[in-house]
C-alpha atoms as a PDB file:
ATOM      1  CA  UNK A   1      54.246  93.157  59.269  1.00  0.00           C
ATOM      2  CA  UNK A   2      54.379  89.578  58.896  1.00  0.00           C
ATOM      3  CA  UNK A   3      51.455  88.823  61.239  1.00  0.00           C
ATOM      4  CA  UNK A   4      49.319  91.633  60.142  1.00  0.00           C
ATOM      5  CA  UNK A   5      49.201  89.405  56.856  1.00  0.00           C
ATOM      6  CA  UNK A   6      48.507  86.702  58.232  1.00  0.00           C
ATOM      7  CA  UNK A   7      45.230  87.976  60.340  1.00  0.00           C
ATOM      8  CA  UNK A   8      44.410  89.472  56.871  1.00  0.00           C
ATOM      9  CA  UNK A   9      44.410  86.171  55.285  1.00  0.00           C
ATOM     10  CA  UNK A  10      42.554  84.597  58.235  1.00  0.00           C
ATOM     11  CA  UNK A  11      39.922  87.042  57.826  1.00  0.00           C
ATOM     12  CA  UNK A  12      39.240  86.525  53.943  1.00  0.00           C
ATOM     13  CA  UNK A  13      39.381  82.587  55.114  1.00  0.00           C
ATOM     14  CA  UNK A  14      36.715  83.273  57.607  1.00  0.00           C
ATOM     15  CA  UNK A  15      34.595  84.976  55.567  1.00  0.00           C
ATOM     16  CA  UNK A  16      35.058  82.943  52.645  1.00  0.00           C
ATOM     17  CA  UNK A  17      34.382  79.652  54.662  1.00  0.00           C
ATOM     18  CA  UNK A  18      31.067  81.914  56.486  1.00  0.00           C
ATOM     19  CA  UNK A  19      29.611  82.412  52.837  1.00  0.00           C
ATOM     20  CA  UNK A  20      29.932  79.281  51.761  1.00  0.00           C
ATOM     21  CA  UNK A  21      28.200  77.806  54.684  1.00  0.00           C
ATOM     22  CA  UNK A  22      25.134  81.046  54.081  1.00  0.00           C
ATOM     23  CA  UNK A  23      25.203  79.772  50.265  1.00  0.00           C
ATOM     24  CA  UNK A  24      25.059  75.937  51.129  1.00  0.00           C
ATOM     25  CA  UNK A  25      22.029  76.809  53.927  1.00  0.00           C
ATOM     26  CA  UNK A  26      20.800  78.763  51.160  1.00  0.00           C
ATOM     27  CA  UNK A  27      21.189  75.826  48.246  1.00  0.00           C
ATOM     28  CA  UNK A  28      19.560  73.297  51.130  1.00  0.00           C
ATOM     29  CA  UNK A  29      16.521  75.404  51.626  1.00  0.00           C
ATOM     30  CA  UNK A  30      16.049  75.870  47.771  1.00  0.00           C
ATOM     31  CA  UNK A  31      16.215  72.368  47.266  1.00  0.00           C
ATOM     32  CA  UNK A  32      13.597  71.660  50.016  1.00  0.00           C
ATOM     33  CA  UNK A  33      11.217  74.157  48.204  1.00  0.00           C
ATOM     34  CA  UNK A  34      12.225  73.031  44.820  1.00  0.00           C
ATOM     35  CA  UNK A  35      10.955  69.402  45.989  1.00  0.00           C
ATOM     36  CA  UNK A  36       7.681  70.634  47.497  1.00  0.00           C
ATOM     37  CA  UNK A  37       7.212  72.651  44.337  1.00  0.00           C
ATOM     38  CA  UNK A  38       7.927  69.458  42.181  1.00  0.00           C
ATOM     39  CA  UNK A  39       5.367  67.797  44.501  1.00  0.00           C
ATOM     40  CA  UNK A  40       2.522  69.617  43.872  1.00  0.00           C
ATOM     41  CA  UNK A  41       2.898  69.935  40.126  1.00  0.00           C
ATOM     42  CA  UNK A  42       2.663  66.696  40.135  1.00  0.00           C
ATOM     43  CA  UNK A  43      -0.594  66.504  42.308  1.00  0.00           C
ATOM     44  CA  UNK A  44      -1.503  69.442  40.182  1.00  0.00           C
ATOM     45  CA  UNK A  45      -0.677  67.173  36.940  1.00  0.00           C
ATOM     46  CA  UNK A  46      -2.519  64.066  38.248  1.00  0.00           C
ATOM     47  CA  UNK A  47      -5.579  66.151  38.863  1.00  0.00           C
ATOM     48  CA  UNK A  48      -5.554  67.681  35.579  1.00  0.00           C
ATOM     49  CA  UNK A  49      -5.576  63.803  34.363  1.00  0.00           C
ATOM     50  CA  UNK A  50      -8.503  62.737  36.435  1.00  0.00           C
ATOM     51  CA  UNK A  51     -10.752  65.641  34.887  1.00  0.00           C
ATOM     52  CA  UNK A  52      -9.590  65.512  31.663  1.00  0.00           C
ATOM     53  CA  UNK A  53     -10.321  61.764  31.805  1.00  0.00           C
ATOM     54  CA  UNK A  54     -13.775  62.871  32.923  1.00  0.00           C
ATOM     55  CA  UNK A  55     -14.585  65.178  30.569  1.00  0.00           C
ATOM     56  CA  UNK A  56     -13.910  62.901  28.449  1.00  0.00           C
ATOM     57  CA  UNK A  57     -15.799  60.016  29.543  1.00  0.00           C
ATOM     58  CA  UNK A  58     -19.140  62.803  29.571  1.00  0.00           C
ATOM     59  CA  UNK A  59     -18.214  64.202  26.234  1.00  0.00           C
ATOM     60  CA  UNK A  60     -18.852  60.648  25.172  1.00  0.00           C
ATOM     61  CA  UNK A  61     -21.826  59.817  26.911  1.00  0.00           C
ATOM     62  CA  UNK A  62     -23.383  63.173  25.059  1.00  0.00           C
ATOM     63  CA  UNK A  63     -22.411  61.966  21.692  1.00  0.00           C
ATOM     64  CA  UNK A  64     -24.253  58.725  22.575  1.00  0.00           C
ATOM     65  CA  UNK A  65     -27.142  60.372  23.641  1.00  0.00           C
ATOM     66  CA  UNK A  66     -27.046  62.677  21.091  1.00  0.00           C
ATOM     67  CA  UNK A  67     -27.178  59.615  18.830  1.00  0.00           C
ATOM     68  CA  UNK A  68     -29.625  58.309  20.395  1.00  0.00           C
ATOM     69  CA  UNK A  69     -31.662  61.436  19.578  1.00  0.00           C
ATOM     70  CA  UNK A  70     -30.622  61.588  16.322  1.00  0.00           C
ATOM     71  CA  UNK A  71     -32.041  57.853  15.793  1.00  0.00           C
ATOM     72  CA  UNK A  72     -35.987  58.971  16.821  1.00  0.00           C
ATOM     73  CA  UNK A  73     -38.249  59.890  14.249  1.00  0.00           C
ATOM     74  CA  UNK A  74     -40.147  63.382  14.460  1.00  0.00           C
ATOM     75  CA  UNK A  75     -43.691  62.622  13.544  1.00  0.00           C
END
């Protein structure tokens, strides 16, 4: 009786101690994809800076030539 209790309990241990090691394999892998994820918002996020800086840097070169339409006399 005795023993048949104690190969129960080693049993739950195993399987306790074989999901933990699935879950931290699991946790590992999400962590690896979290980080490439976090990488390319970031390249994502520095793009987005580049064209917003150059949309900005055309929107002002049309309101200076704009101006500088504004400025010539129709005859």
């Amino acid at each position: 009786m005795e023993l048949e209790r104690f190969g129960e309990l080693e049993r739950k241990i195993r399987g306790i101690v074989e999901e933990y090691s699935t879950l931290k394999n699991r946790n590992q892998e999400l962590e690896r994809l979290l980080e490439e994820k976090n990488a390319q918002l970031e390249k994502a996020e520095s793009k987005a800076r580049v064209l917003n800086e150059q949309e900005d840097a055309v929107r002002t070169k049309v309101d200076v030539l704009l101006d500088m339409l504004r400025d010539i006399e129709v005859a």
